[in-house]
PDB file of N, CA and C in Angstrom:
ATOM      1  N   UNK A   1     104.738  61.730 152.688  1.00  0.00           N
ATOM      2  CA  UNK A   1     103.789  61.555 151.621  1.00  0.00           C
ATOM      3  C   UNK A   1     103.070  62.858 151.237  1.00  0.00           C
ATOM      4  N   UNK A   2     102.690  63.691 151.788  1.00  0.00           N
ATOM      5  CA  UNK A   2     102.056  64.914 151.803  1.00  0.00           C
ATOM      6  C   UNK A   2     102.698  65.904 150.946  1.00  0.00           C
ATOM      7  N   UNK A   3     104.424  65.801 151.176  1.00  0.00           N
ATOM      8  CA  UNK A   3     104.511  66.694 150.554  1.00  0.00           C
ATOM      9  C   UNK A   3     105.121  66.372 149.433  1.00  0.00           C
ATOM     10  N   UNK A   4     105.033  64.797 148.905  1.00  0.00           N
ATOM     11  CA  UNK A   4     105.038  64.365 147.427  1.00  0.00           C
ATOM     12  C   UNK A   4     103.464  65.053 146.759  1.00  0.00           C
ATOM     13  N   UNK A   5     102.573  65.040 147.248  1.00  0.00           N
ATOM     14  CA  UNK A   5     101.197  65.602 146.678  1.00  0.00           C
ATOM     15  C   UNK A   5     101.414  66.667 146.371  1.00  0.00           C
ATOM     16  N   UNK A   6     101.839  67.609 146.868  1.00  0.00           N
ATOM     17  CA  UNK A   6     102.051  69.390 147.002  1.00  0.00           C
ATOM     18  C   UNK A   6     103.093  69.211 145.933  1.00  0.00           C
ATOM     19  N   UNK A   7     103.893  68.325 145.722  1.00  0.00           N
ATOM     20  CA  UNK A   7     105.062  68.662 144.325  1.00  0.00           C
ATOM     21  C   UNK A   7     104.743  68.512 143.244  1.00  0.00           C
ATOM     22  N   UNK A   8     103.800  67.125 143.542  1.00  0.00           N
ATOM     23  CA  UNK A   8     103.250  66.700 142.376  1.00  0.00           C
ATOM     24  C   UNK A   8     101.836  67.940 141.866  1.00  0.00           C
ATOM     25  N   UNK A   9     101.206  68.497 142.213  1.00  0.00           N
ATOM     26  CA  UNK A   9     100.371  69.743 142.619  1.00  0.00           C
ATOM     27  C   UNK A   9     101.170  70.571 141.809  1.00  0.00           C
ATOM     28  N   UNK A  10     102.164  71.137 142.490  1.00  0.00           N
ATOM     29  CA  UNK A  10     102.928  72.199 141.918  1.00  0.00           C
ATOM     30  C   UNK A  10     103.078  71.886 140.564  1.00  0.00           C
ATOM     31  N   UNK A  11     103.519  70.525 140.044  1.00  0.00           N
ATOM     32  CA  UNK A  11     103.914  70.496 139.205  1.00  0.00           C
ATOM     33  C   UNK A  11     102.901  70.549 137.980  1.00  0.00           C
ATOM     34  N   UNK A  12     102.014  69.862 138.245  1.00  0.00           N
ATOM     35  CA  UNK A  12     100.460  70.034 137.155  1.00  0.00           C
ATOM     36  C   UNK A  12     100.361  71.103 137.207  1.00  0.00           C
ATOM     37  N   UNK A  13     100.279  71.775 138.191  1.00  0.00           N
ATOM     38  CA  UNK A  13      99.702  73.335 138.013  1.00  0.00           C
ATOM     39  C   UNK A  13     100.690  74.252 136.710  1.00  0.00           C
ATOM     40  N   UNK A  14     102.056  74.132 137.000  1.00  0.00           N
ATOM     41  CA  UNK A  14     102.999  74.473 136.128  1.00  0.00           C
ATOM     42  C   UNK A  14     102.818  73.976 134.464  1.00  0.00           C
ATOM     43  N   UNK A  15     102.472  72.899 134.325  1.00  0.00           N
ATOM     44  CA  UNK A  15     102.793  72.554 132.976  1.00  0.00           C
ATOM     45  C   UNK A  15     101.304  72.957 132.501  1.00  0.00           C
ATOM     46  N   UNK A  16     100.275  72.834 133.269  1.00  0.00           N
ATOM     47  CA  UNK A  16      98.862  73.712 132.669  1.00  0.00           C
ATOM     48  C   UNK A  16      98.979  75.199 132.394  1.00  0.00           C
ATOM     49  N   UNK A  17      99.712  76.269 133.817  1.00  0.00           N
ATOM     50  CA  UNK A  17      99.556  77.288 133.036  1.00  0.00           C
ATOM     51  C   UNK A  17     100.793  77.616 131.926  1.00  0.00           C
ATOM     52  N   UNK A  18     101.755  76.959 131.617  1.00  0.00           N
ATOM     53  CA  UNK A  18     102.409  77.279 130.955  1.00  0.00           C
ATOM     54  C   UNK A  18     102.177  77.527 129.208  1.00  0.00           C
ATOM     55  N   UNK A  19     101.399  76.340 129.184  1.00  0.00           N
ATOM     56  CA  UNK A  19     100.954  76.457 127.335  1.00  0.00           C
ATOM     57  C   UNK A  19      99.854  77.872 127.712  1.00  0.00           C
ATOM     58  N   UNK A  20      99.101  78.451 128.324  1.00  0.00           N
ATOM     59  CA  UNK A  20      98.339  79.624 128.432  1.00  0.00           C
ATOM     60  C   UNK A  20      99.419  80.796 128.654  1.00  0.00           C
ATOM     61  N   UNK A  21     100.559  80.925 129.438  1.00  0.00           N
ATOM     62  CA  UNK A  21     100.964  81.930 129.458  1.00  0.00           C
ATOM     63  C   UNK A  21     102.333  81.903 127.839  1.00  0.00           C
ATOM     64  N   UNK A  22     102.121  80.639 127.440  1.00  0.00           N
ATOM     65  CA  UNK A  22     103.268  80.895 126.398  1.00  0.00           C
ATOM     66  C   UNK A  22     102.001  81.656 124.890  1.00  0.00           C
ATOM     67  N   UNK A  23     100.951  81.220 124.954  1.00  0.00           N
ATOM     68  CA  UNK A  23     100.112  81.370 124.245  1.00  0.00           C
ATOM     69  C   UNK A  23      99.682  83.194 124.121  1.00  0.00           C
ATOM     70  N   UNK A  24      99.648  83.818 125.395  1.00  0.00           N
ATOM     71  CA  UNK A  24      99.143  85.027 125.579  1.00  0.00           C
ATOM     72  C   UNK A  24     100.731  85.636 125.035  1.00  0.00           C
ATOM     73  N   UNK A  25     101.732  85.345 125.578  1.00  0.00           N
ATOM     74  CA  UNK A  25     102.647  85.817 124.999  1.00  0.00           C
ATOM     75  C   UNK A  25     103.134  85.838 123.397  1.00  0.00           C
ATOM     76  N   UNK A  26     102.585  84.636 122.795  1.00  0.00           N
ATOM     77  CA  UNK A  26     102.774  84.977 121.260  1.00  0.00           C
ATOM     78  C   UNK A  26     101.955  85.835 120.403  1.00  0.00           C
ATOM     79  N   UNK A  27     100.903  85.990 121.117  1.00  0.00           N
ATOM     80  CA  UNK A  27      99.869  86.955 120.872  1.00  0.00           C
ATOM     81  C   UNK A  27      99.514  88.206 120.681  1.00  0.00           C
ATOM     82  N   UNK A  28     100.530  88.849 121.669  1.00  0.00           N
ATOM     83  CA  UNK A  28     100.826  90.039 122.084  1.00  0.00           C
ATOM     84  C   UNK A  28     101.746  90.458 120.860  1.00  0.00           C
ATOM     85  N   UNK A  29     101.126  91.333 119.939  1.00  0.00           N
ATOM     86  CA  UNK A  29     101.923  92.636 119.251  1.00  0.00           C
ATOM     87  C   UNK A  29     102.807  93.298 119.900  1.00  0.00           C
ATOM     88  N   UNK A  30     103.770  93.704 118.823  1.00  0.00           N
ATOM     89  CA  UNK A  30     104.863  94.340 119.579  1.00  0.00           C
ATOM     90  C   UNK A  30     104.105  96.153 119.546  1.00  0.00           C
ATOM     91  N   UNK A  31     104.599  96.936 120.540  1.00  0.00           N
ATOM     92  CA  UNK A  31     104.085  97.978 120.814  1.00  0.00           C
ATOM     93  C   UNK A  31     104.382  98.762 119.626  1.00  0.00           C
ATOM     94  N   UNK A  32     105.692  98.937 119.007  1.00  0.00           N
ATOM     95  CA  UNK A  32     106.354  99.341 118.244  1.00  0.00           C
ATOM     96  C   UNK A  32     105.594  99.414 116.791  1.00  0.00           C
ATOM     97  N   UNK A  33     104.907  97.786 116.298  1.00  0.00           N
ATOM     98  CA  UNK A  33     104.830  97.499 115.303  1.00  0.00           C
ATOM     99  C   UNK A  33     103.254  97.992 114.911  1.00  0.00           C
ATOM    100  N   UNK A  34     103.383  98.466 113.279  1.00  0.00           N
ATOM    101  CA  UNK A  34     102.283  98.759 112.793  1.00  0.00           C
ATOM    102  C   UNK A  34     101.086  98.492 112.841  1.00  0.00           C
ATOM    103  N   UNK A  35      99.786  99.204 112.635  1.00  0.00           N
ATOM    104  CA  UNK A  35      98.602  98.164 112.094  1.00  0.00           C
ATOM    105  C   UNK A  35      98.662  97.663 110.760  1.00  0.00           C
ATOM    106  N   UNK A  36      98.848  96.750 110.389  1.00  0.00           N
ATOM    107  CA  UNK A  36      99.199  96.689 108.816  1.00  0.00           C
ATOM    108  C   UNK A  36      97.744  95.619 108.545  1.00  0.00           C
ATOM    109  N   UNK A  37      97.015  95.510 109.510  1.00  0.00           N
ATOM    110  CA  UNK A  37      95.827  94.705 109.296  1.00  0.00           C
ATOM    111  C   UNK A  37      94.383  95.285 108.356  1.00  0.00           C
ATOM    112  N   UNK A  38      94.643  94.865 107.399  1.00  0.00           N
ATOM    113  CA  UNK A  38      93.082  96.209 106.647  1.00  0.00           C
ATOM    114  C   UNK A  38      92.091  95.087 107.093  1.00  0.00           C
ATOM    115  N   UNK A  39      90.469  95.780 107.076  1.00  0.00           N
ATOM    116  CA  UNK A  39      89.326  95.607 106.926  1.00  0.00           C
ATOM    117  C   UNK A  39      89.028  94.694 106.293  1.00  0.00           C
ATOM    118  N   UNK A  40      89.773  94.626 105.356  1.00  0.00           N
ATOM    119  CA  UNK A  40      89.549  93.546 104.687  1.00  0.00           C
ATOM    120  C   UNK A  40      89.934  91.972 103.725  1.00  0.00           C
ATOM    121  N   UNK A  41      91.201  91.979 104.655  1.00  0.00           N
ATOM    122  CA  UNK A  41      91.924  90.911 105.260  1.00  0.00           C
ATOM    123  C   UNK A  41      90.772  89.505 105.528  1.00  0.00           C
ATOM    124  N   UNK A  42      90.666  88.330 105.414  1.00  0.00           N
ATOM    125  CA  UNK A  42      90.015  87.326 105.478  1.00  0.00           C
ATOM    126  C   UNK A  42      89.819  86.852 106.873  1.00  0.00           C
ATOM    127  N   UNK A  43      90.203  87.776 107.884  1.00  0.00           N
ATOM    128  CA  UNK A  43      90.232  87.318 109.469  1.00  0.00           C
ATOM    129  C   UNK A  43      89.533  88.152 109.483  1.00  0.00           C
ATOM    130  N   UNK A  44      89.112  89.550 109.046  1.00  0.00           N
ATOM    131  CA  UNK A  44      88.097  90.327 109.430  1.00  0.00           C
ATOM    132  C   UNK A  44      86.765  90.741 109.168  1.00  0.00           C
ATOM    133  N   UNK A  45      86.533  89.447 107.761  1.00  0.00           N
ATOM    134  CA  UNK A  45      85.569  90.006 107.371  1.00  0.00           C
ATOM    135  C   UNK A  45      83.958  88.804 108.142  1.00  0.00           C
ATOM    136  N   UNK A  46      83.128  89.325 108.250  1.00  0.00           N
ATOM    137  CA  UNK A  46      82.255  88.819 109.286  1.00  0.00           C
ATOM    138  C   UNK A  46      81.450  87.589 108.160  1.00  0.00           C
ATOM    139  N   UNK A  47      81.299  86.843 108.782  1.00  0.00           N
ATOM    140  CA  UNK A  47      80.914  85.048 108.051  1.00  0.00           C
ATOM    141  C   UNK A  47      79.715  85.152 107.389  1.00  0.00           C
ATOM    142  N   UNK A  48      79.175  84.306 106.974  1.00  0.00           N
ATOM    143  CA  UNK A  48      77.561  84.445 106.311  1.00  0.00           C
ATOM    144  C   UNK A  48      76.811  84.195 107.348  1.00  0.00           C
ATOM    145  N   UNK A  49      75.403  84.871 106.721  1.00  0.00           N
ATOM    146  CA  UNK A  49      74.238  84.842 108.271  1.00  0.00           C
ATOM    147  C   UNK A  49      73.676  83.712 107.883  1.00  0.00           C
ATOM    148  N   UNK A  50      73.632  82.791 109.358  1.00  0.00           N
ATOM    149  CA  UNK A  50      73.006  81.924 109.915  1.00  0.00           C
ATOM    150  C   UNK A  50      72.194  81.971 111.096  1.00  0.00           C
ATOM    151  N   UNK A  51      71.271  80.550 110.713  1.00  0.00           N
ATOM    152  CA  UNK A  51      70.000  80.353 111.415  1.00  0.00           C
ATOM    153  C   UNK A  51      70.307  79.814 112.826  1.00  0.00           C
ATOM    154  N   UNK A  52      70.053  80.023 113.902  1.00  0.00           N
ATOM    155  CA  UNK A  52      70.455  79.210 115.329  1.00  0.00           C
ATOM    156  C   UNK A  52      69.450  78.434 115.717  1.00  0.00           C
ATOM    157  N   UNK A  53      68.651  78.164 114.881  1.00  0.00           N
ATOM    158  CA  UNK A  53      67.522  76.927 115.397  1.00  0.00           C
ATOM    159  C   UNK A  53      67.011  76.894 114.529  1.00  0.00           C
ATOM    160  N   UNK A  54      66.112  75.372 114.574  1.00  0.00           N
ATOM    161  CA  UNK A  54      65.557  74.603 113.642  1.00  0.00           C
ATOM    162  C   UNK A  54      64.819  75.500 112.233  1.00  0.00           C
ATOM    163  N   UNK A  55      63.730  76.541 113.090  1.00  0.00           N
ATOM    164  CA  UNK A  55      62.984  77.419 112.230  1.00  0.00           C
ATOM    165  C   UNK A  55      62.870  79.011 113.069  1.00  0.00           C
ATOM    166  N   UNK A  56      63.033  79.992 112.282  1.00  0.00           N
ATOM    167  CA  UNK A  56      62.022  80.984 113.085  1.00  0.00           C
ATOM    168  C   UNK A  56      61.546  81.827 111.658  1.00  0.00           C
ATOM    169  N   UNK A  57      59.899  82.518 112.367  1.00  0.00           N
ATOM    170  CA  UNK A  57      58.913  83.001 111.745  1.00  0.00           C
ATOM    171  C   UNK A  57      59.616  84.067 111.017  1.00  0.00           C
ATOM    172  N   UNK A  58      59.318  84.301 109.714  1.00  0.00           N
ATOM    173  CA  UNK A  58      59.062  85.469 109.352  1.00  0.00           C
ATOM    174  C   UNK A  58      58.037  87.111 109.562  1.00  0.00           C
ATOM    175  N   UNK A  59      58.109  87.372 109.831  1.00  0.00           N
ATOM    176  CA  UNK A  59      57.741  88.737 110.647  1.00  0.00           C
ATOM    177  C   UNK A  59      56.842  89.748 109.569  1.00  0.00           C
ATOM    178  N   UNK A  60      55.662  90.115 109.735  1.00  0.00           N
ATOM    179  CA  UNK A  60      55.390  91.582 108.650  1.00  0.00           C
ATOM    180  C   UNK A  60      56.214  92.494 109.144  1.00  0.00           C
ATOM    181  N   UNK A  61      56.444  93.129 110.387  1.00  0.00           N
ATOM    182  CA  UNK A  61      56.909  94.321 111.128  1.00  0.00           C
ATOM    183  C   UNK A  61      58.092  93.661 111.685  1.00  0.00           C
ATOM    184  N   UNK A  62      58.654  94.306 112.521  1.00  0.00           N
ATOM    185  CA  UNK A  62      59.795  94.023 113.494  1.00  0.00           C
ATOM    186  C   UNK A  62      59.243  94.232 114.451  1.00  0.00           C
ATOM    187  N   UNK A  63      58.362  93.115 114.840  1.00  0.00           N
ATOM    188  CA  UNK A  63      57.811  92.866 115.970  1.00  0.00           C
ATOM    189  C   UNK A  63      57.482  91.142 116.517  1.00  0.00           C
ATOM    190  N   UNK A  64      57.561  90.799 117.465  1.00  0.00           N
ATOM    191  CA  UNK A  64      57.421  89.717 118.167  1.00  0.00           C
ATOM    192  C   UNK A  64      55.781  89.197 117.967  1.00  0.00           C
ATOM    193  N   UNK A  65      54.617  90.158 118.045  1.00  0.00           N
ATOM    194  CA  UNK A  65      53.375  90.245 118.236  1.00  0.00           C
ATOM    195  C   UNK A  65      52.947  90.360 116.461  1.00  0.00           C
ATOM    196  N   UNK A  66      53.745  90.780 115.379  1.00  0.00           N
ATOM    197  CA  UNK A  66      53.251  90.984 114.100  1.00  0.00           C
ATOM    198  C   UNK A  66      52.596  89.885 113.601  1.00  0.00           C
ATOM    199  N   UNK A  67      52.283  90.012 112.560  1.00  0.00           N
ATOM    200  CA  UNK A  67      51.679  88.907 111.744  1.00  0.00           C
ATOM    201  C   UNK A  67      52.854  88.035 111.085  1.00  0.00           C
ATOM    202  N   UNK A  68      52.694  86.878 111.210  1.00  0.00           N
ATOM    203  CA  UNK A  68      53.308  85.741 110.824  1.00  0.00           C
ATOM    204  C   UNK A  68      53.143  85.587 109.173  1.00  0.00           C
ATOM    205  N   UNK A  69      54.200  85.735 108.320  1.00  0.00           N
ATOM    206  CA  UNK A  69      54.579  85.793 106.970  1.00  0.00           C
ATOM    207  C   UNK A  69      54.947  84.449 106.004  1.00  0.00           C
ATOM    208  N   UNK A  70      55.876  83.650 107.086  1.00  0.00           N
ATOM    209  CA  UNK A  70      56.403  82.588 106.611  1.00  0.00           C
ATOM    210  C   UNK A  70      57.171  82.371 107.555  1.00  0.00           C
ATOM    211  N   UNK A  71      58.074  81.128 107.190  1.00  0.00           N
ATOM    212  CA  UNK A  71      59.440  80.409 108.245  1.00  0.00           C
ATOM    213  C   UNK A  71      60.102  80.380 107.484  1.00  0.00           C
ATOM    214  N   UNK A  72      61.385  80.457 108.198  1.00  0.00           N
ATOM    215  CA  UNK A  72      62.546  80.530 107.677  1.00  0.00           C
ATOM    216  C   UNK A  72      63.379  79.485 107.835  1.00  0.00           C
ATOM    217  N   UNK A  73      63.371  78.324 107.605  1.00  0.00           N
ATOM    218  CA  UNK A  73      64.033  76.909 108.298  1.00  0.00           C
ATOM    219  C   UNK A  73      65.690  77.439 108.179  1.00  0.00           C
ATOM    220  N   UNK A  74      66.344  76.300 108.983  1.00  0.00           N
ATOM    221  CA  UNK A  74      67.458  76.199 109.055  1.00  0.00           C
ATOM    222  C   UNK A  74      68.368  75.463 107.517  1.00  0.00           C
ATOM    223  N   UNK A  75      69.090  76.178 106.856  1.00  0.00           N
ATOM    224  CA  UNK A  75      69.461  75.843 105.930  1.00  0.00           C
ATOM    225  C   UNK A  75      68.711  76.334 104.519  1.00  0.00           C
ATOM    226  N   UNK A  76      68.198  77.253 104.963  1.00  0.00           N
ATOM    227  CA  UNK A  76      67.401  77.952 103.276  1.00  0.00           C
ATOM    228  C   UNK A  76      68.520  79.151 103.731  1.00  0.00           C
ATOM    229  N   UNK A  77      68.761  79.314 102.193  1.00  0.00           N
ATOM    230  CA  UNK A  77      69.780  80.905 101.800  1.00  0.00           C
ATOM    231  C   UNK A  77      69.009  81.548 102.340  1.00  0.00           C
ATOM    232  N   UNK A  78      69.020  83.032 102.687  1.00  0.00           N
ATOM    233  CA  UNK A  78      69.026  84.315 102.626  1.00  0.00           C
ATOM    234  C   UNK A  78      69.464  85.223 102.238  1.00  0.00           C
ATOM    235  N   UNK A  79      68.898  86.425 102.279  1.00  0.00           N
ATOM    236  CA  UNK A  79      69.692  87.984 102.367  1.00  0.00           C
ATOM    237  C   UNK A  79      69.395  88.668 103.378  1.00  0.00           C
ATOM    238  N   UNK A  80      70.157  89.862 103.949  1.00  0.00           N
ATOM    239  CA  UNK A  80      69.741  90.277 104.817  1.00  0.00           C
ATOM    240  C   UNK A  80      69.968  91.717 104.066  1.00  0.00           C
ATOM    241  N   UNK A  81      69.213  92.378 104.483  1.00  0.00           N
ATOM    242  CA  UNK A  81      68.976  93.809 103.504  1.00  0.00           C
ATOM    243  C   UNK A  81      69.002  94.948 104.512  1.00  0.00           C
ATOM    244  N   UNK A  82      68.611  95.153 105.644  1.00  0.00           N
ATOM    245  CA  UNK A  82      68.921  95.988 106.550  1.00  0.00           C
ATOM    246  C   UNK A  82      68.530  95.521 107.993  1.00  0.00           C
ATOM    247  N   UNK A  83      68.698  96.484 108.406  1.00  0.00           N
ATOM    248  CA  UNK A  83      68.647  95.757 110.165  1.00  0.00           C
ATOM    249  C   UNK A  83      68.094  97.071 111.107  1.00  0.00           C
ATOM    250  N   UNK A  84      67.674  96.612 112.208  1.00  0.00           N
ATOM    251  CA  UNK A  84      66.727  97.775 112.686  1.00  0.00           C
ATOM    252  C   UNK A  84      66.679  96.793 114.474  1.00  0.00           C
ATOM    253  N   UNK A  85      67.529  97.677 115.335  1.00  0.00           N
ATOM    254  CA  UNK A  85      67.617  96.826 116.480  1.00  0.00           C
ATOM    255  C   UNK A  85      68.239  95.692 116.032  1.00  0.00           C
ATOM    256  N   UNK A  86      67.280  94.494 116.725  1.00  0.00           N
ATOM    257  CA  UNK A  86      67.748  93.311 117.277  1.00  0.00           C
ATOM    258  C   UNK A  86      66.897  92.829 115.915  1.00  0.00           C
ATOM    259  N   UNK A  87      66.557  93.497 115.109  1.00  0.00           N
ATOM    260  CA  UNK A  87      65.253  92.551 113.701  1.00  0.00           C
ATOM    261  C   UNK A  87      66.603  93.024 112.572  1.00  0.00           C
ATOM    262  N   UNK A  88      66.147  91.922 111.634  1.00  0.00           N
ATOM    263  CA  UNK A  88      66.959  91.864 110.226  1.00  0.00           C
ATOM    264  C   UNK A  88      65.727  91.822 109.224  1.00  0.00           C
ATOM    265  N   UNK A  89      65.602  92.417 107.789  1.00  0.00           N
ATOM    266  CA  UNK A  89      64.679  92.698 106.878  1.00  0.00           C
ATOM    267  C   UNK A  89      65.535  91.597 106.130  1.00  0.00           C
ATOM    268  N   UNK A  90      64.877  90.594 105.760  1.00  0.00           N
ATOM    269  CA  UNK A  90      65.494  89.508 104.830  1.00  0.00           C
ATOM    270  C   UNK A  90      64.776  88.870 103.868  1.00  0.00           C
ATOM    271  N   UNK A  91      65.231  88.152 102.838  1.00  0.00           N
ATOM    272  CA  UNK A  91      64.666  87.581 101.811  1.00  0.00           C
ATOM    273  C   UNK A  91      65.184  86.251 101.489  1.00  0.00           C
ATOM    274  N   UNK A  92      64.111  85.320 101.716  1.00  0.00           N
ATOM    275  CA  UNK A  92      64.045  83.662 102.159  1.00  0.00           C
ATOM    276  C   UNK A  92      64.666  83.745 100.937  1.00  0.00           C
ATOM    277  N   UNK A  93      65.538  83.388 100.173  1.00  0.00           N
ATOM    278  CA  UNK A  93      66.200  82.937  98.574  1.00  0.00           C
ATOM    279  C   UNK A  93      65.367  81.758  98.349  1.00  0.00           C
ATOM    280  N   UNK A  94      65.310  80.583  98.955  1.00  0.00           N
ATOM    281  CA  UNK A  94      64.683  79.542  98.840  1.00  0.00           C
ATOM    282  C   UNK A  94      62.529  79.956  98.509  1.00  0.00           C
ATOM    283  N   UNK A  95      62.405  80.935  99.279  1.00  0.00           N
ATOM    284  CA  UNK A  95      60.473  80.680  99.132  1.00  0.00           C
ATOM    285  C   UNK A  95      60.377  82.119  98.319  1.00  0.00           C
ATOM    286  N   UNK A  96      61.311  82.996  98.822  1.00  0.00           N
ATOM    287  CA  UNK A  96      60.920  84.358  98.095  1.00  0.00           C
ATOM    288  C   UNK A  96      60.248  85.124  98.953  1.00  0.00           C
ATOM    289  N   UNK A  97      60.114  84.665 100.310  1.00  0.00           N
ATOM    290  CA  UNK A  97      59.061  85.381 101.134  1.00  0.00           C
ATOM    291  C   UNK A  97      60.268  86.835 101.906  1.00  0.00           C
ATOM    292  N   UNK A  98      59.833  87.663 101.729  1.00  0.00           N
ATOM    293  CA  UNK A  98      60.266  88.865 102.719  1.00  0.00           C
ATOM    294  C   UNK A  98      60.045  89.319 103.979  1.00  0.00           C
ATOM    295  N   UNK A  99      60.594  89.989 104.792  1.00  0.00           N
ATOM    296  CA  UNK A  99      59.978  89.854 105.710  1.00  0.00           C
ATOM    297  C   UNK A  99      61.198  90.233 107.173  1.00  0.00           C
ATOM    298  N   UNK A 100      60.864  90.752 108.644  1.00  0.00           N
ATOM    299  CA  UNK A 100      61.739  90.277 109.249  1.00  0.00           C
ATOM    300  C   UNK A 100      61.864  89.344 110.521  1.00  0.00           C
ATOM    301  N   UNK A 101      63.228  88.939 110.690  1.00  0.00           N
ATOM    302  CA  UNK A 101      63.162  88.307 111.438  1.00  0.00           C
ATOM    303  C   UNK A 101      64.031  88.160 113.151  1.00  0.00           C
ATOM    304  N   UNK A 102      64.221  87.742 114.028  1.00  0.00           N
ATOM    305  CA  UNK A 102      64.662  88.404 115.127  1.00  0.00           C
ATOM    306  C   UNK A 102      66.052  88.320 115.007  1.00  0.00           C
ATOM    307  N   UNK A 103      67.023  88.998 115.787  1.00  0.00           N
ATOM    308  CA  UNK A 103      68.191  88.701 115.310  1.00  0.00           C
ATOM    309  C   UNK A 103      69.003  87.568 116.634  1.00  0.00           C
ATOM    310  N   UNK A 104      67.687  87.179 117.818  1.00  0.00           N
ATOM    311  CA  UNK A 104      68.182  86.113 118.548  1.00  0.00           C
ATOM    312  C   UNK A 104      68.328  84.780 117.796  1.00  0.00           C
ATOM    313  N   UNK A 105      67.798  84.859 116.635  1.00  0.00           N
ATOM    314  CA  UNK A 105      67.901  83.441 115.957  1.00  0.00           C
ATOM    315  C   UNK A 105      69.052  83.138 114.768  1.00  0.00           C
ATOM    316  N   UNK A 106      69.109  84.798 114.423  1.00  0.00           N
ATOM    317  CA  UNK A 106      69.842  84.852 112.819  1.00  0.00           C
ATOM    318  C   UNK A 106      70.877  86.079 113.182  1.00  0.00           C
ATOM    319  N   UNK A 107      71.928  85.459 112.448  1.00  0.00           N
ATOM    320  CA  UNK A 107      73.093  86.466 113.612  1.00  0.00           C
ATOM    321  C   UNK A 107      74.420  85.963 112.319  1.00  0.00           C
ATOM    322  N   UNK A 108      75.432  86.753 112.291  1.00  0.00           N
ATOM    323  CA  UNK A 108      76.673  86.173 111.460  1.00  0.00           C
ATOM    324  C   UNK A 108      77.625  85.066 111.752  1.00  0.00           C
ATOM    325  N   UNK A 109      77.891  83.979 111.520  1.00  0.00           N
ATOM    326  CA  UNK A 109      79.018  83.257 112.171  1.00  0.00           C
ATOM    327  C   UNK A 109      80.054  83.687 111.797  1.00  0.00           C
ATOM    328  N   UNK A 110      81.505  83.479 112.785  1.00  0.00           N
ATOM    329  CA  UNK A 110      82.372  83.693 112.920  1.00  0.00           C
ATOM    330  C   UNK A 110      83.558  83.172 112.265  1.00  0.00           C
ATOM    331  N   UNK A 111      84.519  83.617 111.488  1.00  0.00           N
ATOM    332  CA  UNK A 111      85.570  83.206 110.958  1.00  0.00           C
ATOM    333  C   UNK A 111      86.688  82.855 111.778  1.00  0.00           C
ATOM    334  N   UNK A 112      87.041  81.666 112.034  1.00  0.00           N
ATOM    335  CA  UNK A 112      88.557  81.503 112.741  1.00  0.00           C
ATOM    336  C   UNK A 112      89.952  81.149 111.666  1.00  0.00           C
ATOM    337  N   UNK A 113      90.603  82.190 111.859  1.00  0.00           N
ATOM    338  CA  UNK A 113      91.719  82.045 111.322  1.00  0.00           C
ATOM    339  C   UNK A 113      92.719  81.872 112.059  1.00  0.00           C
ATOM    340  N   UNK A 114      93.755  80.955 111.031  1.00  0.00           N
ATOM    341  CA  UNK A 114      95.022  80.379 112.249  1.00  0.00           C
ATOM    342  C   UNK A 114      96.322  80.749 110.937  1.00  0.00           C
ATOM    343  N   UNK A 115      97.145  82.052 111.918  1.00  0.00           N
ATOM    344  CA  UNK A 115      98.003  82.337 111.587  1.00  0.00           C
ATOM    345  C   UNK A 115      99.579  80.991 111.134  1.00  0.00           C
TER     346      UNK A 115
END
């Protein structure tokens, strides 16, 4: 009986790493072959900035301790106009308020593309 477990073992183990090692292998560029990937290709270009929680403050300074300007809820447009550290200088589209804000909250999402 024991060593039906160990086959059966072996065998899960096999058919799990197999879709991962067939996966890393399709993946892999050939050494040979070009970069023919530009900048600006639809896999590379970085997503629109979004909010990661409900609200965060608008900022006078790029500071944690500044004076409080406005909020920025989750789901009002923006712009982001420059960046300085971990702070973004942005403009609420929705209130009009300016201002910045941290960039632990407001950050770009990510594009997944499937070849």
């Amino acid at each position: 009986m024991p060593s039906n477990r160990i086959a059966v073992s072996v065998a899960l183990l096999g058919a799990l790493a197999l879709p991962a090692l067939a996966a890393t292998t399709a993946m892999a560029a050939p050494a040979s072959a070009p970069n023919s990937a530009s900048a600006a290709g639809p896999c590379d270009r970085p997503g629109p900035w979004v909010i990661g929680t409900q609200a965060v403050n608008i900022r006078s300074k790029a500071s944690a301790t500044s004076t409080s300007v406005g909020i920025l809820y989750r789901g009002h447009k923006f712009t982001v106009h420059k960046t300085s550290g971990n702070w973004h200088y942005i403009t609420d589209n929705t209130t009009g308020v300016k201002g910045w804000v941290s960039g632990t909250y407001v950050f770009r999402s990510v594009h997944m593309c499937l070849d």
